[in-house]
C-alpha atoms as a PDB file:
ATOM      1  CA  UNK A   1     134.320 -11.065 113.100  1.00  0.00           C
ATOM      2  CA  UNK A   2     136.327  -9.256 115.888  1.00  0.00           C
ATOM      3  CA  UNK A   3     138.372 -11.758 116.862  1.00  0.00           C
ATOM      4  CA  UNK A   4     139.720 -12.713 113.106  1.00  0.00           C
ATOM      5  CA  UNK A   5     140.627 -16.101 112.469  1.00  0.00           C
ATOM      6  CA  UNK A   6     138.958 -17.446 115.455  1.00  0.00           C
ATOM      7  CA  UNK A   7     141.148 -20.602 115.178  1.00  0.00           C
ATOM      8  CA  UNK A   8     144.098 -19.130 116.275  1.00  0.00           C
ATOM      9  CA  UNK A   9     142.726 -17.527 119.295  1.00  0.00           C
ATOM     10  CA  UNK A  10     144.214 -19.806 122.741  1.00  0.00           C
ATOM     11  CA  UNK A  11     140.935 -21.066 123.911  1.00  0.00           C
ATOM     12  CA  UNK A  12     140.298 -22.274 120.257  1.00  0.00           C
ATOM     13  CA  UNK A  13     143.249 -23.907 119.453  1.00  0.00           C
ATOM     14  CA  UNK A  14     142.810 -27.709 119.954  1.00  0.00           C
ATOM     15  CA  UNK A  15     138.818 -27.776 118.749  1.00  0.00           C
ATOM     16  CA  UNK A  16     138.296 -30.260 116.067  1.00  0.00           C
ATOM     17  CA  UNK A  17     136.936 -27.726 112.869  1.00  0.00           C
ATOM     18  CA  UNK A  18     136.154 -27.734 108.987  1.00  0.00           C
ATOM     19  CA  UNK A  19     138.137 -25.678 107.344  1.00  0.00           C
ATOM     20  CA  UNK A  20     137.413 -24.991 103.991  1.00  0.00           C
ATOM     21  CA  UNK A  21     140.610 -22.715 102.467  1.00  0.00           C
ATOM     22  CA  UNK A  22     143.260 -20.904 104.329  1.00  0.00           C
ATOM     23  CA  UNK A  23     141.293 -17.961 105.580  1.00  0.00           C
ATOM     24  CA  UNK A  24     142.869 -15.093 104.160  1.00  0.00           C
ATOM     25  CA  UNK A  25     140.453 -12.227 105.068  1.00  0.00           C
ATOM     26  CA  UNK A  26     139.631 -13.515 108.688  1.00  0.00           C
ATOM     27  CA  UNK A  27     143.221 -13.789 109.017  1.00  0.00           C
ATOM     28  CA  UNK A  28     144.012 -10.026 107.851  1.00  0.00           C
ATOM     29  CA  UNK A  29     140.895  -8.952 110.219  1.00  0.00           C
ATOM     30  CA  UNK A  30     143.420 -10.919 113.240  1.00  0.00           C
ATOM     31  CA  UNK A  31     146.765  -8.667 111.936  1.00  0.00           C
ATOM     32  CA  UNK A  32     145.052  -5.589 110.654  1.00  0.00           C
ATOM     33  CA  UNK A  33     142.395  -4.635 112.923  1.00  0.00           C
ATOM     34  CA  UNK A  34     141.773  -3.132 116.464  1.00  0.00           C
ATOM     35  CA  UNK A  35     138.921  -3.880 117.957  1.00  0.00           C
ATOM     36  CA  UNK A  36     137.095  -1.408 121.187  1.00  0.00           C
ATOM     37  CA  UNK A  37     134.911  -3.848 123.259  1.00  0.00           C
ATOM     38  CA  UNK A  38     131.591  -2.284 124.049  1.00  0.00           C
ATOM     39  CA  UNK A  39     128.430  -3.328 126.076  1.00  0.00           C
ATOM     40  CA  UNK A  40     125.440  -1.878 126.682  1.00  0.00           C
ATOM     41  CA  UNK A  41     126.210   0.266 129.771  1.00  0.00           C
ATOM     42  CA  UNK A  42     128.312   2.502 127.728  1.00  0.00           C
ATOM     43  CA  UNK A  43     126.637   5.790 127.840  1.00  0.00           C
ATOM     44  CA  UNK A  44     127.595   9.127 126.044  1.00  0.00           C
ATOM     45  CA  UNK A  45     129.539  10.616 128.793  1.00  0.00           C
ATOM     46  CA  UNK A  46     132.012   6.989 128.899  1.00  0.00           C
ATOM     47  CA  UNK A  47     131.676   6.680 124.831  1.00  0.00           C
ATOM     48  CA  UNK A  48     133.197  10.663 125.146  1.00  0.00           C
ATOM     49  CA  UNK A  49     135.935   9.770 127.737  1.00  0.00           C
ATOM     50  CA  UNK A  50     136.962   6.753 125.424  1.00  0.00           C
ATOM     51  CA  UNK A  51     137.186   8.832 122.164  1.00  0.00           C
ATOM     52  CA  UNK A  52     139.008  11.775 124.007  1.00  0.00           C
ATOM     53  CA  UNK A  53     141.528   8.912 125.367  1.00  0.00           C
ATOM     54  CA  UNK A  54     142.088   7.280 121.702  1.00  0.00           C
ATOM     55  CA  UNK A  55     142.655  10.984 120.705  1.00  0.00           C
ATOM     56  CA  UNK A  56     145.201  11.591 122.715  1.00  0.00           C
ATOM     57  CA  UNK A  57     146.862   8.714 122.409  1.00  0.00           C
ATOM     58  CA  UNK A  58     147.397   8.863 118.714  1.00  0.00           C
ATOM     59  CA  UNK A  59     147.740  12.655 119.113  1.00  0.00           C
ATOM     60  CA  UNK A  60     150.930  11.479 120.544  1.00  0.00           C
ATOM     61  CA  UNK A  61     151.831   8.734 118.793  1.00  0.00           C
ATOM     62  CA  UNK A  62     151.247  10.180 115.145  1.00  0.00           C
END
């Protein structure tokens, strides 16, 4: 789901695939979305730092 219309990602793009219509909501997920990797080291102390940095980013950028 994160990566959106998976057939348009680089390492995807020359696999043979069925395709059954044109994709429309995997390919809004691909425009519309950001996605924040995760794994399971985060703890709360990094899952803090990262939502303090995303704050101040769009702090600045509203």
């Amino acid at each position: 789901m994160f990566a959106g219309n998976i057939l348009k990602q680089p390492g995807y793009r020359n696999i043979e695939a069925r395709v059954i219509g044109d994709l429309p909501v995997a390919n809004k997920v691909m425009t519309d979305t950001f996605f924040v990797g995760v794994y399971p080291g985060l703890d709360e102390e990094k899952i803090d730092y990262m939502v303090s940095i995303f704050g101040e980013f769009f702090n600045k950028h509203q």
